[in-house]
C-alpha atoms as a PDB file:
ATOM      1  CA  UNK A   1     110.377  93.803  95.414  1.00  0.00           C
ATOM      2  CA  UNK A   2     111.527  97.372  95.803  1.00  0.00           C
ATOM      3  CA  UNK A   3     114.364 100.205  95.478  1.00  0.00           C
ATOM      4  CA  UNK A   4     116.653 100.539  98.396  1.00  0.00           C
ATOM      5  CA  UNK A   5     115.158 103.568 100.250  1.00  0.00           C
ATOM      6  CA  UNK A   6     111.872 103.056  98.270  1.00  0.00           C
ATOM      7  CA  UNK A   7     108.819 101.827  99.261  1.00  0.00           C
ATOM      8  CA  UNK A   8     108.256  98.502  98.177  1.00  0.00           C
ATOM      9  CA  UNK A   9     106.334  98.380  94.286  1.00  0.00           C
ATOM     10  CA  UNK A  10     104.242  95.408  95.449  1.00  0.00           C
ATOM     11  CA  UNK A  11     103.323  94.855  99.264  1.00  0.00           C
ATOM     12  CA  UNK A  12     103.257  91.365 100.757  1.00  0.00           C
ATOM     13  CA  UNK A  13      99.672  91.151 100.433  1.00  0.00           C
ATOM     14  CA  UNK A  14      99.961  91.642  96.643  1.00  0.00           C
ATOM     15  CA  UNK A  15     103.111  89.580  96.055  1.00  0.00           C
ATOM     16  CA  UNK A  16     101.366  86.425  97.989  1.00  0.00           C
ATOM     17  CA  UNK A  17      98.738  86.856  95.282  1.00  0.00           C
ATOM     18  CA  UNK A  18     101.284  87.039  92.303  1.00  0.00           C
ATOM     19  CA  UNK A  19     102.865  84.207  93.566  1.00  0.00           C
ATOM     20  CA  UNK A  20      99.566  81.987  94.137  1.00  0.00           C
ATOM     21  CA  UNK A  21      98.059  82.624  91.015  1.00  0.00           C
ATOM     22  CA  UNK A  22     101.472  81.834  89.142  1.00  0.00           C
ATOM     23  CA  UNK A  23     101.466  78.802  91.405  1.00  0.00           C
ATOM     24  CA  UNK A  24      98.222  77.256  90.333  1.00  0.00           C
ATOM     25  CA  UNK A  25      98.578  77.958  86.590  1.00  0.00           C
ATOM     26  CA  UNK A  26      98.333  74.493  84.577  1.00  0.00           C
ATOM     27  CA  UNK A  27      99.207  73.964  80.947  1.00  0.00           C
ATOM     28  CA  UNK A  28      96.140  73.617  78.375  1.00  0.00           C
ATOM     29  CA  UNK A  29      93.934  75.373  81.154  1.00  0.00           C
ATOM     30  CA  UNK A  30      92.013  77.557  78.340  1.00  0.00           C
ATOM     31  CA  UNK A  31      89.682  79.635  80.962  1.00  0.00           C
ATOM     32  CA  UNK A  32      91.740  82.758  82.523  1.00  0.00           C
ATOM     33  CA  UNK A  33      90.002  84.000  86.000  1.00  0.00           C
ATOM     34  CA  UNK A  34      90.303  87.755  86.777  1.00  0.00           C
ATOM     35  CA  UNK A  35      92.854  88.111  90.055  1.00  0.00           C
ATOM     36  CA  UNK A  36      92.691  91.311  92.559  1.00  0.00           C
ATOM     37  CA  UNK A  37      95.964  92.172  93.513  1.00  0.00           C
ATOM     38  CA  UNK A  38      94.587  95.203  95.040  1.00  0.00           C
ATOM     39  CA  UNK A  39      96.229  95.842  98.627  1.00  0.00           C
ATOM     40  CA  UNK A  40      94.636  95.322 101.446  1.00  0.00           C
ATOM     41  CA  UNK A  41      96.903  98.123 102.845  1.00  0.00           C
ATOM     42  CA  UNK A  42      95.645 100.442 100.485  1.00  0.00           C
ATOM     43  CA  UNK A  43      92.619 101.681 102.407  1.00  0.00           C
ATOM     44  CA  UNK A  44      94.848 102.167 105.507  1.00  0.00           C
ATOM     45  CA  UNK A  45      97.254 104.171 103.747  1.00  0.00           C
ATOM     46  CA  UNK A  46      94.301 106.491 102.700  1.00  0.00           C
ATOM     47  CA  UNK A  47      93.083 106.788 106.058  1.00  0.00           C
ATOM     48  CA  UNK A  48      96.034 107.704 107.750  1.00  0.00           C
ATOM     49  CA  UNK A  49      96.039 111.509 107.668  1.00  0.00           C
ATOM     50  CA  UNK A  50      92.048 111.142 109.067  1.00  0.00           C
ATOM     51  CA  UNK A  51      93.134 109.337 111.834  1.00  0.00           C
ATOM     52  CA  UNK A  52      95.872 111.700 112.755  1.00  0.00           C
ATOM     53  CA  UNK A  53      93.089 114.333 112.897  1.00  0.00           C
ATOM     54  CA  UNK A  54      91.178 111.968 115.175  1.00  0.00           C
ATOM     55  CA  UNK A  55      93.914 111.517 116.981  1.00  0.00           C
ATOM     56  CA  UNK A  56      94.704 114.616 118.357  1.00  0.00           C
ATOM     57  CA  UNK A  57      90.753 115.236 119.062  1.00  0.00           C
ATOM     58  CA  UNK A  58      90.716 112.334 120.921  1.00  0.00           C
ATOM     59  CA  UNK A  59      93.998 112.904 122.780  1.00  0.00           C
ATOM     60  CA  UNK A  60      91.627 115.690 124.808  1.00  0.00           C
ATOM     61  CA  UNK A  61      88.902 113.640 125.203  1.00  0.00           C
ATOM     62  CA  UNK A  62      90.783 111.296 126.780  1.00  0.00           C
ATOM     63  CA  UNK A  63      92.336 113.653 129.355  1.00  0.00           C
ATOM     64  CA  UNK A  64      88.526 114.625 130.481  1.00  0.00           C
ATOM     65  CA  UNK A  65      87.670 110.930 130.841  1.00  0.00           C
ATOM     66  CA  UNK A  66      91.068 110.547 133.186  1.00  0.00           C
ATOM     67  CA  UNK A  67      89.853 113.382 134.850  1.00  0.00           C
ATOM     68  CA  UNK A  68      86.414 112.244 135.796  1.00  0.00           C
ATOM     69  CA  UNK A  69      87.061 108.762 136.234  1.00  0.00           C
ATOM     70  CA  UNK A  70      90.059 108.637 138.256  1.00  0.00           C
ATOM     71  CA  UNK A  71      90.077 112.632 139.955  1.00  0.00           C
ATOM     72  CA  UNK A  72      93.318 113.250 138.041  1.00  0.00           C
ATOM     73  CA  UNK A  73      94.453 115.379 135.668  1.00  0.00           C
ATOM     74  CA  UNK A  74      96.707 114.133 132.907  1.00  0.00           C
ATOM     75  CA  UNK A  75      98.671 114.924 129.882  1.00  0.00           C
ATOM     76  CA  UNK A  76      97.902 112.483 126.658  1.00  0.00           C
ATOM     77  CA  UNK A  77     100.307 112.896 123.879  1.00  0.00           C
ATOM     78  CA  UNK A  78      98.889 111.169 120.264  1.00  0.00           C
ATOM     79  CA  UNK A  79     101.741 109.711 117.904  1.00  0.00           C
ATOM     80  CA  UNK A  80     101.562 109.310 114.536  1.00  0.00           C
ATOM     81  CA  UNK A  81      99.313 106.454 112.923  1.00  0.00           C
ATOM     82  CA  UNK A  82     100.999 103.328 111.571  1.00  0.00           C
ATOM     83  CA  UNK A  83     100.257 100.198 109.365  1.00  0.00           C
ATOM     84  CA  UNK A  84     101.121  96.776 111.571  1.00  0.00           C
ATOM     85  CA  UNK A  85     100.202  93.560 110.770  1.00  0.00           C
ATOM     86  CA  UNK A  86      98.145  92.125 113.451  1.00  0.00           C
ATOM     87  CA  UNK A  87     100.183  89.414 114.628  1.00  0.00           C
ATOM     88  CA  UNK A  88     102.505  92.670 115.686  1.00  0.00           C
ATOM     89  CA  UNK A  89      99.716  93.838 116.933  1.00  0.00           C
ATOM     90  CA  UNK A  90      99.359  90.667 119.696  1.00  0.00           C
ATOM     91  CA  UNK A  91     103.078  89.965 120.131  1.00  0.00           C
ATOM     92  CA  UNK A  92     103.474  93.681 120.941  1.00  0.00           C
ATOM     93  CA  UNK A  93     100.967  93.858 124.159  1.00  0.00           C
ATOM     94  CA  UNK A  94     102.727  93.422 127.781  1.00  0.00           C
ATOM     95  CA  UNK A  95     101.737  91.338 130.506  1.00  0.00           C
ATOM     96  CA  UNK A  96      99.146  93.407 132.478  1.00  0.00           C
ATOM     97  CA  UNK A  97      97.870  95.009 129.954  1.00  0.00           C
ATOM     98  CA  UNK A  98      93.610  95.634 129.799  1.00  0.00           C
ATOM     99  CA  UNK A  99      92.592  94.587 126.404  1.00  0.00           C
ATOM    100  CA  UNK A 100      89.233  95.237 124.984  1.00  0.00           C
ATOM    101  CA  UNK A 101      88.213  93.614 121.375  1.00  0.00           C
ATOM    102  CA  UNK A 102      85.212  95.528 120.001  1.00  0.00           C
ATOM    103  CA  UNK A 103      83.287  94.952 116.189  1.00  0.00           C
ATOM    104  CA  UNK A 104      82.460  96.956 113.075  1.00  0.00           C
ATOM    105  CA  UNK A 105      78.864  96.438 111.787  1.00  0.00           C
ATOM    106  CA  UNK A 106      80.371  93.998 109.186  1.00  0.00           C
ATOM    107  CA  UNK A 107      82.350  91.910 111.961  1.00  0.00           C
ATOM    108  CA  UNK A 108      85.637  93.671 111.629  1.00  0.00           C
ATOM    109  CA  UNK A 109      87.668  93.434 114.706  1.00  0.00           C
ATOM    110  CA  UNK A 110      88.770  96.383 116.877  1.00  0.00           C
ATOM    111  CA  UNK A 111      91.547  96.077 119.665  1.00  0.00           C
ATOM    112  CA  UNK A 112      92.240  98.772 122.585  1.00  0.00           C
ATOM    113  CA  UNK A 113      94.849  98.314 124.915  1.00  0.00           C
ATOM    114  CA  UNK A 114      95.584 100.031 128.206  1.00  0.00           C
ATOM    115  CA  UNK A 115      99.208  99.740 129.485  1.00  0.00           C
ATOM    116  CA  UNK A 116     100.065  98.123 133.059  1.00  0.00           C
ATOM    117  CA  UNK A 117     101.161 100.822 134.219  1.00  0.00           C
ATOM    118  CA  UNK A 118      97.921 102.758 133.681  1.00  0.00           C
ATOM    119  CA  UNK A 119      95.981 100.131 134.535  1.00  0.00           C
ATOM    120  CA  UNK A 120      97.502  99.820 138.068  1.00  0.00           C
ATOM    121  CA  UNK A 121      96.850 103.902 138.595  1.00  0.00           C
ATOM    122  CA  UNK A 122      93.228 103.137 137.332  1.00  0.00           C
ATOM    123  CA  UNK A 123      92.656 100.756 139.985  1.00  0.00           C
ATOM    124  CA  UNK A 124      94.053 102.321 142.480  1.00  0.00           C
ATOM    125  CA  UNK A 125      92.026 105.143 141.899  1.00  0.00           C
ATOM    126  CA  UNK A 126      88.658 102.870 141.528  1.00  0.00           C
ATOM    127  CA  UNK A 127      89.513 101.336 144.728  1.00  0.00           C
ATOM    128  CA  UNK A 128      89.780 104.650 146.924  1.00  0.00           C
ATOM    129  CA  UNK A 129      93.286 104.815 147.467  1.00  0.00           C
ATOM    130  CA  UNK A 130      94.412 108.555 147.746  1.00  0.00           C
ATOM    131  CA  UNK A 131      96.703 110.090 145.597  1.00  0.00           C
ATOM    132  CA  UNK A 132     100.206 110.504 147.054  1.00  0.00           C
ATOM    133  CA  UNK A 133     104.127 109.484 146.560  1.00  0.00           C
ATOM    134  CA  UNK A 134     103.791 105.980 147.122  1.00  0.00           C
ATOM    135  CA  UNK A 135     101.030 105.511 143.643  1.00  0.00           C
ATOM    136  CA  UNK A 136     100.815 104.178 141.395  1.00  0.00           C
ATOM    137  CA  UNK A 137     101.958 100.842 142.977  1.00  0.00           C
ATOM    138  CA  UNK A 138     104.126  98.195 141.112  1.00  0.00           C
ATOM    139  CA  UNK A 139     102.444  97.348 137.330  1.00  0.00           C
ATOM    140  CA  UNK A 140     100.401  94.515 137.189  1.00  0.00           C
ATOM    141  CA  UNK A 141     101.412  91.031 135.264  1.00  0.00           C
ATOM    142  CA  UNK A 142      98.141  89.773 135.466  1.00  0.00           C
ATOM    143  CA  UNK A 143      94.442  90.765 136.390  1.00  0.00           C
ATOM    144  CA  UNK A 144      91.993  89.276 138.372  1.00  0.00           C
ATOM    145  CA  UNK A 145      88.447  89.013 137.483  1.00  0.00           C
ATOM    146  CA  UNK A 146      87.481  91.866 139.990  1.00  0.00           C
ATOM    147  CA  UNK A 147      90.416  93.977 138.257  1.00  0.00           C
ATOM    148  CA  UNK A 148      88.856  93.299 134.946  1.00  0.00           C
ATOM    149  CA  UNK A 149      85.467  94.509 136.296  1.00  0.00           C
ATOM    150  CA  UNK A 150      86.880  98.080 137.637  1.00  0.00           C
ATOM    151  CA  UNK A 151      88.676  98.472 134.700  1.00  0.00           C
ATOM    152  CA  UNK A 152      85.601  97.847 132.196  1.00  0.00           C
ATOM    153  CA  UNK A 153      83.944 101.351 132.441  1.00  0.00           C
ATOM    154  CA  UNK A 154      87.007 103.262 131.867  1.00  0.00           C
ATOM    155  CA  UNK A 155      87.958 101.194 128.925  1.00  0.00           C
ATOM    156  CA  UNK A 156      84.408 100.907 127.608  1.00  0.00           C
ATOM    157  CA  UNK A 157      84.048 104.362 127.561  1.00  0.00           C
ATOM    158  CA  UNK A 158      87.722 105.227 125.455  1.00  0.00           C
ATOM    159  CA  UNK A 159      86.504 102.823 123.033  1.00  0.00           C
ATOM    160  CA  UNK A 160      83.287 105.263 122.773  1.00  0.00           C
ATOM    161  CA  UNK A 161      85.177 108.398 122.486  1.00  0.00           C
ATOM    162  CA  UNK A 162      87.265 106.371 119.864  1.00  0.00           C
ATOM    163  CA  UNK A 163      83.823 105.951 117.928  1.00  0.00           C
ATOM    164  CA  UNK A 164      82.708 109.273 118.332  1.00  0.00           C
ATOM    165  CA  UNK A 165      85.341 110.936 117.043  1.00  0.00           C
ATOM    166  CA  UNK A 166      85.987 108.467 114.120  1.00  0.00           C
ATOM    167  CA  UNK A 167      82.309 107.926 112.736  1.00  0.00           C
ATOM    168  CA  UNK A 168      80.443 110.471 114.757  1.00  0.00           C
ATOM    169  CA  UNK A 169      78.402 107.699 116.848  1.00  0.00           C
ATOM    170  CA  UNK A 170      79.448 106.187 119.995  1.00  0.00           C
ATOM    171  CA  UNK A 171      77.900 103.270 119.809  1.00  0.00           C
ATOM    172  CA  UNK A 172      78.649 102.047 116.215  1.00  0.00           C
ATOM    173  CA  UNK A 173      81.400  99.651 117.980  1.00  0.00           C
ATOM    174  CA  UNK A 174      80.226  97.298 120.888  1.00  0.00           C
ATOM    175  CA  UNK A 175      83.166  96.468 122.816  1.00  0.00           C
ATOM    176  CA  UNK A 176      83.558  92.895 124.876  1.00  0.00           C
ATOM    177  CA  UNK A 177      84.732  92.330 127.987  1.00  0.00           C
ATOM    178  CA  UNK A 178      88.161  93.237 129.562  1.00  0.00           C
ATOM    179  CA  UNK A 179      90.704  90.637 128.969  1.00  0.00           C
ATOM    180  CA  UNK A 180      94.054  90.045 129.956  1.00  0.00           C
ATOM    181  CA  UNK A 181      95.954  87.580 127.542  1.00  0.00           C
ATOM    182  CA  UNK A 182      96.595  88.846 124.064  1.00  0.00           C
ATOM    183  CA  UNK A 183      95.670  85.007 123.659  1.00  0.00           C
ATOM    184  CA  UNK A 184      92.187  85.856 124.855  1.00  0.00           C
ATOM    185  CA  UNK A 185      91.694  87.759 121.433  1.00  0.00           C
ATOM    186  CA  UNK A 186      89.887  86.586 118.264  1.00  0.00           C
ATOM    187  CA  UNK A 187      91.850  84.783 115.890  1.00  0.00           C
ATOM    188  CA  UNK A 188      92.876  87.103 112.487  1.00  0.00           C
ATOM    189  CA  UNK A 189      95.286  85.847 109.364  1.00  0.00           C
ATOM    190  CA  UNK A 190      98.858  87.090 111.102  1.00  0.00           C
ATOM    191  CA  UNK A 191      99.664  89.367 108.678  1.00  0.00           C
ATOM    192  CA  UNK A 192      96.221  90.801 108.100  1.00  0.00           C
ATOM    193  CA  UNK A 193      97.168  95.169 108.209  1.00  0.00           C
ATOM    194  CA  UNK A 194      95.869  97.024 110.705  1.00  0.00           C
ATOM    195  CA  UNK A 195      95.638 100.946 111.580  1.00  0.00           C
ATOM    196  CA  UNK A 196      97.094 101.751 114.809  1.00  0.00           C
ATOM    197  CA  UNK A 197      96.794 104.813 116.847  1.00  0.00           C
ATOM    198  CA  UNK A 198      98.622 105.128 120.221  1.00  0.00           C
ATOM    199  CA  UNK A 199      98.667 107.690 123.024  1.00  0.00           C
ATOM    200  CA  UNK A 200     100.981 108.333 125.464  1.00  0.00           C
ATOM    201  CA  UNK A 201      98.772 108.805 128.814  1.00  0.00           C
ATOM    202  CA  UNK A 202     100.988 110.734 131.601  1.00  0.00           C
ATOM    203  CA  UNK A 203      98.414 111.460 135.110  1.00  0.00           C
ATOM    204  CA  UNK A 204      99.607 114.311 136.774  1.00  0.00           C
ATOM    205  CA  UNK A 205     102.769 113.355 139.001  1.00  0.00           C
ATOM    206  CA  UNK A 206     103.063 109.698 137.827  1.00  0.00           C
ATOM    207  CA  UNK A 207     104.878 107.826 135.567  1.00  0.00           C
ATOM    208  CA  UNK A 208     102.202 107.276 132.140  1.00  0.00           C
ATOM    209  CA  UNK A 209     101.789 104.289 129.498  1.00  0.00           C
ATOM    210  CA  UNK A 210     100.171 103.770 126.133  1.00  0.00           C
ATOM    211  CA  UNK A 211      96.956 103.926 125.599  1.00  0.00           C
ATOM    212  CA  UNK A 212      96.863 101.445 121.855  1.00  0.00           C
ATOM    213  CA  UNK A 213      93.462 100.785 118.752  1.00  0.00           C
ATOM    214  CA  UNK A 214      94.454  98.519 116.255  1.00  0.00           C
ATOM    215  CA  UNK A 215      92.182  98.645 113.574  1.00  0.00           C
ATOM    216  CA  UNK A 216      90.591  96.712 111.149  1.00  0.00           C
ATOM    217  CA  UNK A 217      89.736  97.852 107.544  1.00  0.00           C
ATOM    218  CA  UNK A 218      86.173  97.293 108.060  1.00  0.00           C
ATOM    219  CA  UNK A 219      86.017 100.060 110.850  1.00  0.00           C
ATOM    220  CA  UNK A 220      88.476 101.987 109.165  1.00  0.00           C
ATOM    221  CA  UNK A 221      85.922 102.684 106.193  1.00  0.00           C
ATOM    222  CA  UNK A 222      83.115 103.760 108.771  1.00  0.00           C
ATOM    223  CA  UNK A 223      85.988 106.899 109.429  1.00  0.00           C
ATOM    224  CA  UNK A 224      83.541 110.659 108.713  1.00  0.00           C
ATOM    225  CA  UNK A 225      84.357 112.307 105.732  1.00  0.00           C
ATOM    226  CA  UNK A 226      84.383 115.260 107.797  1.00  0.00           C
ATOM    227  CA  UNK A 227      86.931 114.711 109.856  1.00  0.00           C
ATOM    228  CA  UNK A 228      89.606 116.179 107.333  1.00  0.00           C
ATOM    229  CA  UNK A 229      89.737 120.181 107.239  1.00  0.00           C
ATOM    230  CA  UNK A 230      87.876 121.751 104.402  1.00  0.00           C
ATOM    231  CA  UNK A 231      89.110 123.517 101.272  1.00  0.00           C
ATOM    232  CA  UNK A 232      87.142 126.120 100.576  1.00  0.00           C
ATOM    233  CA  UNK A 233      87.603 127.101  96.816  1.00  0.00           C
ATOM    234  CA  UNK A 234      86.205 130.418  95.050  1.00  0.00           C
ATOM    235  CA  UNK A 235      87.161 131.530  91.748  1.00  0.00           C
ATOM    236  CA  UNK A 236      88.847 134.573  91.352  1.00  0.00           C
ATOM    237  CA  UNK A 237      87.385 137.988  90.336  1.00  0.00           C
ATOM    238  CA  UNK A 238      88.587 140.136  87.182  1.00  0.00           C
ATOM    239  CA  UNK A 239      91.164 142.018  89.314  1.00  0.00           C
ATOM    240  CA  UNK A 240      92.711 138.752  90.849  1.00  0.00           C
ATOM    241  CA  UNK A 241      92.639 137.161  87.569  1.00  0.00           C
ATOM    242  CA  UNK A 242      94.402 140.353  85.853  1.00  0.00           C
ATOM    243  CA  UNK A 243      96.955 140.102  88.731  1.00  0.00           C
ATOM    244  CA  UNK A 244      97.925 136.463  88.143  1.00  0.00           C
ATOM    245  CA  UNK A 245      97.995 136.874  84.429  1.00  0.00           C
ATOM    246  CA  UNK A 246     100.600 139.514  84.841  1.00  0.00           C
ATOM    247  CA  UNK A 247     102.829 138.105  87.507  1.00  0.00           C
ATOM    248  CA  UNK A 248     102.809 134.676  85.127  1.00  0.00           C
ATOM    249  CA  UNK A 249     103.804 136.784  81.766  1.00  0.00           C
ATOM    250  CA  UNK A 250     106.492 138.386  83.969  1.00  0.00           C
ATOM    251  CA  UNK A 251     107.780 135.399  85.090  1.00  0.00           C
ATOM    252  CA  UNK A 252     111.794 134.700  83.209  1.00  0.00           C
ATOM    253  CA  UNK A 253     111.999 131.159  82.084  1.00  0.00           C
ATOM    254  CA  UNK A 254     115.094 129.535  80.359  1.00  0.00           C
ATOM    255  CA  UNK A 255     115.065 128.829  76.837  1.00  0.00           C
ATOM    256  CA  UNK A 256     117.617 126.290  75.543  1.00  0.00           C
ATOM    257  CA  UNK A 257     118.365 125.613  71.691  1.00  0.00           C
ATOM    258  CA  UNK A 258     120.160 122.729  71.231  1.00  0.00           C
ATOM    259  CA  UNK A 259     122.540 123.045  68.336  1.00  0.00           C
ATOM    260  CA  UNK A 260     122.885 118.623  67.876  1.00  0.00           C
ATOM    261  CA  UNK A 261     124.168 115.544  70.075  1.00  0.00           C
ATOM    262  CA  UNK A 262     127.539 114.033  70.477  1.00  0.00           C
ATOM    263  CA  UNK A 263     127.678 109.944  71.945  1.00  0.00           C
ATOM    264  CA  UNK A 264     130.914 108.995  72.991  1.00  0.00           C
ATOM    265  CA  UNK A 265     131.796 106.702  76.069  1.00  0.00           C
ATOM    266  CA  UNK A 266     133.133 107.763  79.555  1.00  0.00           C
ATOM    267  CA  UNK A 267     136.494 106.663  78.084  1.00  0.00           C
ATOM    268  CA  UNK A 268     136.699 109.397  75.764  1.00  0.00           C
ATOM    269  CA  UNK A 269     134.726 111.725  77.122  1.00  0.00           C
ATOM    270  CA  UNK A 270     137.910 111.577  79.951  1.00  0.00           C
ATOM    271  CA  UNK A 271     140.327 112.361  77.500  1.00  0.00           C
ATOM    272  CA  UNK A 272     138.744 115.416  76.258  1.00  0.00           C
ATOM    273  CA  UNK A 273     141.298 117.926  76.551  1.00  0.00           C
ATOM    274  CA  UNK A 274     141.288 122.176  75.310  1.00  0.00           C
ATOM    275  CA  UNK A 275     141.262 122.519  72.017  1.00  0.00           C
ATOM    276  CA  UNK A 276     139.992 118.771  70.729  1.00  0.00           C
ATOM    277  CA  UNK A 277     136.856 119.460  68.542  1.00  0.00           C
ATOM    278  CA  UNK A 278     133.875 117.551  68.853  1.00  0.00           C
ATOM    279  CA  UNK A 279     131.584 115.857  65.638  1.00  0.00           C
ATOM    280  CA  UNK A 280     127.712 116.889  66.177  1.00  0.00           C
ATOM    281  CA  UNK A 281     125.470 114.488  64.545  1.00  0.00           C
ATOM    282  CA  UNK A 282     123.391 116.991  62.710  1.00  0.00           C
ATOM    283  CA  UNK A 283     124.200 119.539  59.757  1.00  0.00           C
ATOM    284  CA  UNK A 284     123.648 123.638  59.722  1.00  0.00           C
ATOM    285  CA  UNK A 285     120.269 122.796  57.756  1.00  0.00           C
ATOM    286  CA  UNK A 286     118.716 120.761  60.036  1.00  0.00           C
ATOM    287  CA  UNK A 287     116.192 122.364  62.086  1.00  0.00           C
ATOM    288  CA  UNK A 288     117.339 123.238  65.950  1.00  0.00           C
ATOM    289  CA  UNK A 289     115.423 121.869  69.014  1.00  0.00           C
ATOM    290  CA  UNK A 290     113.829 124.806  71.484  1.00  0.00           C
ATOM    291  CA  UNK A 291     113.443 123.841  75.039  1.00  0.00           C
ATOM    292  CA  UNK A 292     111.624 125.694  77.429  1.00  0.00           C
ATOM    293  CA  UNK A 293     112.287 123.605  81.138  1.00  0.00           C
ATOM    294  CA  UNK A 294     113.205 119.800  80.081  1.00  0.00           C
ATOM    295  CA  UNK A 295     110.362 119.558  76.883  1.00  0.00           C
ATOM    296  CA  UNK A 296     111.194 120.843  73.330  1.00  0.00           C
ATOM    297  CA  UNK A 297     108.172 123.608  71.799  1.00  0.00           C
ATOM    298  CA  UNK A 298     109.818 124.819  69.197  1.00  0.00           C
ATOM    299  CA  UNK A 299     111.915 124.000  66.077  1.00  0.00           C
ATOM    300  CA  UNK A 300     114.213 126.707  64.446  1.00  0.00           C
ATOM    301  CA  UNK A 301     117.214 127.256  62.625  1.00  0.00           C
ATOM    302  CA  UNK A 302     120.485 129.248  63.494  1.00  0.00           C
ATOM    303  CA  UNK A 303     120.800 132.877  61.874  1.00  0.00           C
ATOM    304  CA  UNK A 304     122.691 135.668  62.988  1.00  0.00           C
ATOM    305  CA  UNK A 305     121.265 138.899  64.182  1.00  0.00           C
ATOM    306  CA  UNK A 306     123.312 141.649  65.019  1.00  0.00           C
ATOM    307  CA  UNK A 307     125.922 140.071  65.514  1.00  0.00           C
ATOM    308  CA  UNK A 308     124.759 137.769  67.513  1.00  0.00           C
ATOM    309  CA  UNK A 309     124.178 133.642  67.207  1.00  0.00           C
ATOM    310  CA  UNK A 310     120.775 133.687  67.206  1.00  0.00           C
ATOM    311  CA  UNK A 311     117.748 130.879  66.755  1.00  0.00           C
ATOM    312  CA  UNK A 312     114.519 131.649  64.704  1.00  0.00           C
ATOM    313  CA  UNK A 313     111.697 129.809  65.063  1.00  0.00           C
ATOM    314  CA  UNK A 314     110.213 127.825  62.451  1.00  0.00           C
ATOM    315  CA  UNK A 315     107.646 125.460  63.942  1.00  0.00           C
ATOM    316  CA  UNK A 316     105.782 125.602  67.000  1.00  0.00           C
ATOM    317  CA  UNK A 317     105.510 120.942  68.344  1.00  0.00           C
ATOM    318  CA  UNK A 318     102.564 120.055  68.820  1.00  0.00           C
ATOM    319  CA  UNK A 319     101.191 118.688  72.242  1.00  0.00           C
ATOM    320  CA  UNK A 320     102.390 114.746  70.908  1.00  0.00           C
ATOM    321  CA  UNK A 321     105.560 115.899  69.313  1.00  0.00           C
ATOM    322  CA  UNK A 322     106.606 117.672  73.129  1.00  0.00           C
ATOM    323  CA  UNK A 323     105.566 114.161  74.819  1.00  0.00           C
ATOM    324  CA  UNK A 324     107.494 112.467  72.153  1.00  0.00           C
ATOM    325  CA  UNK A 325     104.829 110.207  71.161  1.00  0.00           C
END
């Protein structure tokens, strides 16, 4: 359900639930159970703008690790955080990819990916071969168990950095072993959300890859509060305050009085032409309506003053009558 360009009112997670508990609804049933339709989305959606601040700390940490793991200098672009469903998540990784699951205190599963193409520089590097035009050699579609083994440290040791930066503790998230078969990983609902953060790994003079964490809500919640930057608010001092005070009565507004209303269709409002005369439905003794912006604050009635068409104010609405309740 949702508004062309909009996003959607209920997300999938909540209109499964809708639909369920309308589903197993019986006639007579007197007893009414309490249903959560809160999204399972929402806590990702909250963390989002933290882990685009960890992203770009970790983006630098990363380029040290490539440094002193491989002898290479690199360049690691972040992108922004998304929202994918996990079964994304799997279809998404390529054939030679180095995946590494790792687990939240409560059991929530992790997933870090490393590209083929960074994989093959990565073992090319651990094996000794010297940097030159002919490296990083063809991308991998599959890894041996000695490839897995090379690969484990540098992989391990991104998933710590990942930890680090998010909760401040690089070993909150044991990570497993290095697979190779999205397969390999632990089965989740397909459409379970989770936060993803990729980086865009370039070492110097080769072609780069992504460097991919999905993750799940449980690890999501261990992000630091701190990560954010901090507002620092003071209040303001008598010369501030007599500042503000003046530039807001100085401000111009627009006042509107509205002298009455006129319905009519689009028919007839077409056919208006110069001189017909419209019927207001309200008379000269009815108070006027005083609108300051798009809410009425005042009542008053139309006098003339110098000449002019003028309003003067009768009634100041009170805070229900400007809300219209």
């Amino acid at each position: 359900m949702s508004l062309e360009g909009n996003e959607p009112l209920l997300s999938l997670e909540e209109t499964n639930a809708l639909l369920d508990a309308m589903r197993s609804g019986s006639e007579g049933t007197s007893s009414v159970e309490t249903l959560d339709l809160t999204s399972a989305e929402r806590p990702l959606r909250d963390a989002l703008a933290t882990a685009d601040a960890v992203a770009r700390a970790l983006a630098e940490a990363v380029d040290k690790l490539m440094l002193r793991q491989t002898g290479c200098s690199s360049s690691t672009e972040e992108l922004p955080a998304e929202i994918i469903p996990y079964k994304v998540v799997r279809s998404a990784i390529p054939q030679g990819s180095a995946i590494v699951a790792f687990r939240g205190n409560d059991g929530s599963l992790g997933v870090m990916t490393l590209g083929s193409a960074l994989v093959s520089f990565i073992l090319d590097r651990r094996m000794g071969a010297p940097l030159g035009k002919d490296l990083p050699s063809e991308p991998r579609v599959s890894l041996s168990l000695l490839d897995r083994r090379l690969l484990e440290p540098f992989a391990h040791s991104v998933v710590e950095l990942f930890a680090k930066h998010w909760c401040d503790d690089a070993k909150a998230f044991p990570a497993g072993p290095v697979l190779s078969q999205a397969a390999d990983l632990p089965m989740l609902p397909q459409f379970e959300p989770l936060l993803q953060l990729v980086f865009r790994v370039t070492p110097s003079g080769v072609p780069g890859d992504q460097v991919m964490l999905a993750l799940a809500s449980g690890i999501v919640s261990r992000a630091k509060t701190s990560s954010g930057p901090q507002i620092i608010t003071t209040e303001p001092n008598s010369i501030d305050r007599a500042r503000m005070t003046s530039a807001i009565f100085g401000t111009d507004i627009d006042a509107v009085a509205i002298l009455g209303h006129h319905h009519s269709t689009v028919r007839e409002l077409l056919a208006l032409r110069a001189g017909d005369v419209l019927r207001l439905e309200s008379t000269p003794e009815e108070p006027l309506e005083v609108r300051v912006g798009d809410k009425p604050v005042f009542q008053g009635m139309p006098v003339v003053r110098r000449g002019n068409l003028a309003v003067q104010i009768t009634a100041l609405l009170s805070r229900q009558q400007q809300q219209g309740t």
